[in-house]
Protein backbone atom coordinates (compact mmCIF):
# COMPACT_ATOMS: atom_id res chain seq x y z
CA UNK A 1 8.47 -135.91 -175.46
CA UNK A 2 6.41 -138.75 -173.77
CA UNK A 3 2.83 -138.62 -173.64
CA UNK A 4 2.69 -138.06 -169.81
CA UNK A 5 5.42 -134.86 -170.30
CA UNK A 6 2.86 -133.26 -172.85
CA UNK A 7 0.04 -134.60 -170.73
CA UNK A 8 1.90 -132.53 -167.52
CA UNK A 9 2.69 -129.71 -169.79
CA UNK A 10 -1.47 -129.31 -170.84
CA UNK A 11 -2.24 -129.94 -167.28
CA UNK A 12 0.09 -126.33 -166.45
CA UNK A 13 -1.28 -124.50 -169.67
CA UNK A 14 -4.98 -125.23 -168.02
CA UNK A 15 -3.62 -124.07 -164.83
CA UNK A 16 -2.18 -121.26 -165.95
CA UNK A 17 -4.61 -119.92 -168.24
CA UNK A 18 -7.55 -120.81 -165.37
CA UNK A 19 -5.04 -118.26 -163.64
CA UNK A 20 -4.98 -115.57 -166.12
CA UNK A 21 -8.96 -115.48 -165.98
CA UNK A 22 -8.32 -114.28 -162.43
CA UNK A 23 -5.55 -111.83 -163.05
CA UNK A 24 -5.78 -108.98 -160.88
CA UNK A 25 -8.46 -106.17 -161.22
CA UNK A 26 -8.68 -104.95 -164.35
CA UNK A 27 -9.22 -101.30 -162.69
CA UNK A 28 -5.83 -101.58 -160.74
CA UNK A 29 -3.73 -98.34 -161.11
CA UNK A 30 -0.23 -97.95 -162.21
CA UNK A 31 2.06 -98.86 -158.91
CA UNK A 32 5.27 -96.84 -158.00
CA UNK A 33 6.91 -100.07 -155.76
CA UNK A 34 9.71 -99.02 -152.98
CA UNK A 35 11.59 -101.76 -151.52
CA UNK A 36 14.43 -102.38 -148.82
CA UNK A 37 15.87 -105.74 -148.10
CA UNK A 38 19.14 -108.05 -149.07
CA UNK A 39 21.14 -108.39 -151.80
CA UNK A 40 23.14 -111.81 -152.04
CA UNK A 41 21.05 -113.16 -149.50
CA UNK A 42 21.68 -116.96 -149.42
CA UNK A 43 25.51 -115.67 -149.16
CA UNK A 44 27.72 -115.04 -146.64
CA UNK A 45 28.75 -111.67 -147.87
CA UNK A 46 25.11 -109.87 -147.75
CA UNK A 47 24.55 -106.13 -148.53
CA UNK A 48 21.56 -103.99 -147.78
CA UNK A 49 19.68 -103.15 -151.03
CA UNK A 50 16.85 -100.48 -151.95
CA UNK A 51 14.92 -101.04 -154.93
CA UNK A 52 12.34 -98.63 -156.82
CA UNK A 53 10.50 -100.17 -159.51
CA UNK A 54 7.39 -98.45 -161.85
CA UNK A 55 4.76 -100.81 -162.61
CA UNK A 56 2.52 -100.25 -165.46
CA UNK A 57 -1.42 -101.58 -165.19
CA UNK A 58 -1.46 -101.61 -169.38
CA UNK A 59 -1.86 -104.85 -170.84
CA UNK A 60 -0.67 -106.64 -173.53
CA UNK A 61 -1.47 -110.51 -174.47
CA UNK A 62 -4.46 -109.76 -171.94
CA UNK A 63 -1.87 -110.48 -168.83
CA UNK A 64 1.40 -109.52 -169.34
CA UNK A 65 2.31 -105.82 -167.90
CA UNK A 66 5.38 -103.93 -168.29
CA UNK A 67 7.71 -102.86 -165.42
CA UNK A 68 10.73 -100.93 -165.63
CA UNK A 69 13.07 -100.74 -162.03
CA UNK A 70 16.09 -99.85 -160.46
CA UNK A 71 18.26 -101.60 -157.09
CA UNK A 72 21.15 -100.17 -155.53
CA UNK A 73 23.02 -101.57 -153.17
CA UNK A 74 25.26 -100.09 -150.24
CA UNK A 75 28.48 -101.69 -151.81
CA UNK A 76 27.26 -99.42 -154.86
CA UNK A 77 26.45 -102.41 -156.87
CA UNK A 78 23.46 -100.86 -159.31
CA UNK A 79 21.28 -102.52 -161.59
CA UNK A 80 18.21 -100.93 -164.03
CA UNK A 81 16.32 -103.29 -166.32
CA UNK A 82 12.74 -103.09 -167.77
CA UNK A 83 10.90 -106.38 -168.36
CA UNK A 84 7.55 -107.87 -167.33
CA UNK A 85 5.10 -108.56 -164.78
CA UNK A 86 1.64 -110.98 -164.57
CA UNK A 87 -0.41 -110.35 -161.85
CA UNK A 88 -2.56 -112.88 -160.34
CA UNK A 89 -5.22 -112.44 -157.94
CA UNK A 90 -5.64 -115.68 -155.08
CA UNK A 91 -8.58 -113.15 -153.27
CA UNK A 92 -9.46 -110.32 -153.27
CA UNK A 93 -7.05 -109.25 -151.25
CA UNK A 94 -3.78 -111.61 -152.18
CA UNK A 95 -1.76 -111.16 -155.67
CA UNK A 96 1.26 -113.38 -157.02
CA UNK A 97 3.11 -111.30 -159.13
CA UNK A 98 6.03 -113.34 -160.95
CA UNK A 99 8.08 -111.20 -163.07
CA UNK A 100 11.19 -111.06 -166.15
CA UNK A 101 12.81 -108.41 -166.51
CA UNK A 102 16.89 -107.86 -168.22
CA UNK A 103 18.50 -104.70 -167.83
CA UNK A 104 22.33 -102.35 -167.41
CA UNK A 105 24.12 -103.96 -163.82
CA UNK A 106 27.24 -102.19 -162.87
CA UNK A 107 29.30 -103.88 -160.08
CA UNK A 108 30.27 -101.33 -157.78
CA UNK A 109 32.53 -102.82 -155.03
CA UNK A 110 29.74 -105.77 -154.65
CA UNK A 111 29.94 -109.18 -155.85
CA UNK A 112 30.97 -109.83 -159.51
CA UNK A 113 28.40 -111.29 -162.03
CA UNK A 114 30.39 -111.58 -165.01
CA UNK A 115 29.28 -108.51 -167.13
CA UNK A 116 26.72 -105.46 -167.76
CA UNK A 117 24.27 -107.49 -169.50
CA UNK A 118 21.90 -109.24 -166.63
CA UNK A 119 18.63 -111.05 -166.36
CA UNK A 120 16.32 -111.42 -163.27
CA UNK A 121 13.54 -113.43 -162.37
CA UNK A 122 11.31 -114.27 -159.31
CA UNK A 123 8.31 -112.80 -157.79
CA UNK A 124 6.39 -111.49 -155.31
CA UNK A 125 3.18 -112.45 -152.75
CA UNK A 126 1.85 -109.21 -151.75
CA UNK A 127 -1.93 -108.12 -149.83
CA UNK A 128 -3.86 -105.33 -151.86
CA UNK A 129 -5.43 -103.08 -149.57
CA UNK A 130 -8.40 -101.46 -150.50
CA UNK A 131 -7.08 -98.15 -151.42
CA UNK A 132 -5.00 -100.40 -154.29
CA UNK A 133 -1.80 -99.84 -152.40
CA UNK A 134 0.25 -103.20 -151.83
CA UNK A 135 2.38 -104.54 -149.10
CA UNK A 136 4.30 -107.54 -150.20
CA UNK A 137 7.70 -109.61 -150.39
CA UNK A 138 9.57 -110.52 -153.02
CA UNK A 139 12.33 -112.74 -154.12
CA UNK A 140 14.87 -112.62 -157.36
CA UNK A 141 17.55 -114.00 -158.99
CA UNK A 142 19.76 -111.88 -161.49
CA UNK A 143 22.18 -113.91 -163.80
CA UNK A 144 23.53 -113.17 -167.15
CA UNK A 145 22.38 -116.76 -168.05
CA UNK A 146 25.55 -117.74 -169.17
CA UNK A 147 26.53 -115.24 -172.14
CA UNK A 148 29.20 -114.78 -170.09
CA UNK A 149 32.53 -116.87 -168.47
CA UNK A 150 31.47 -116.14 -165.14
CA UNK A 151 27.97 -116.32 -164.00
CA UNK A 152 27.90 -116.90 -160.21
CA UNK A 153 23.98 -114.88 -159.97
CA UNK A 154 22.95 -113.70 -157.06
CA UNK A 155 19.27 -113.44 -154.67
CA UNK A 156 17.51 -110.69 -153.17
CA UNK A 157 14.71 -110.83 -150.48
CA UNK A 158 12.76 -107.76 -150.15
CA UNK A 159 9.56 -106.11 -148.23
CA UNK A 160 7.79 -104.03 -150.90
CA UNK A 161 5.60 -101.38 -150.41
CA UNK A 162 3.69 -100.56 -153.77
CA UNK A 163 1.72 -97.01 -154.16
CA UNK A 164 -0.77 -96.26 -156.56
CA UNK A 165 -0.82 -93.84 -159.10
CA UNK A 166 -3.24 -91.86 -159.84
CA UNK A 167 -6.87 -92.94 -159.97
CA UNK A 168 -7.75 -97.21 -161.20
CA UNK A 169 -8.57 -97.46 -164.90
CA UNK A 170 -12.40 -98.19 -165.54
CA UNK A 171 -13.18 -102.17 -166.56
């Protein structure tokens, strides 16, 4: 690795950890997220999609959060994975909320993405209104990163509508 690669890749661990002292209020309440959008959406052969998704305020590694989720499609593609979420706060108001997550995707009579086993990743920019509730869009991929022969992945876009649950966790 050449000295300006590390010196880049110190450069993003500053950034990101000068990110992480900003994560989103440590008070926020656990967040049942609805979402309606499309599936395959840089394709030609789109299909409407609803996602639900429960999003945990615990911590772990000071960050990271949990998030477990569910998408359907109406070609009754269906996908439910668990993974994890960081939330980042730009304002008060503003979070970036990237996200991992792998999980069970059954194909339905939508698009075929090689097997069960799938991973997605992507995130979403969403305003936090006062009351904690979020409005927001998102973007994904889901791939089975290769394990197996076919692996053509596929993108969702999504407006998100996150409600909180029950009453924000004390600092």
């Amino acid at each position: 690795m050449s000295r300006r690669t590390s010196g880049f890749g110190a450069v993003f661990l500053a950034l990101v950890l000068g990110l992480a002292a900003s994560a989103a209020r440590a008070d926020d309440p656990d967040l049942l997220a609805v979402g309606a959008g499309t599936y395959n959406v840089l394709r030609q052969s789109k299909e409407a999609e609803l996602r639900l998704e429960y999003r945990f305020s615990d911590r772990f590694l000071y960050i990271v959060r949990p998030v477990v989720g569910m998408l359907a499609t109406d070609e009754r593609s269906f996908y439910a994975y668990g993974g994890i979420r960081l939330d980042f706060e730009i304002d008060r108001h503003f979070v970036i909320m990237p996200e991992a997550a792998f999980g069970y995707w059954s194909r339905g009579n939508g698009r075929d993405l090689g097997g069960p086993v799938e991973f997605k990743t992507g995130g979403e920019v969403a305003y936090r209104f006062d009351d904690y509730s979020r409005l927001g869009f998102l973007f994904d991929h889901i791939s089975n990163a290769g394990i197996y022969r076919k692996n053509p992945g596929v993108e969702s876009a999504l407006i998100v509508y996150s409600i909180p649950i029950g009453r924000p966790r004390g600092p």
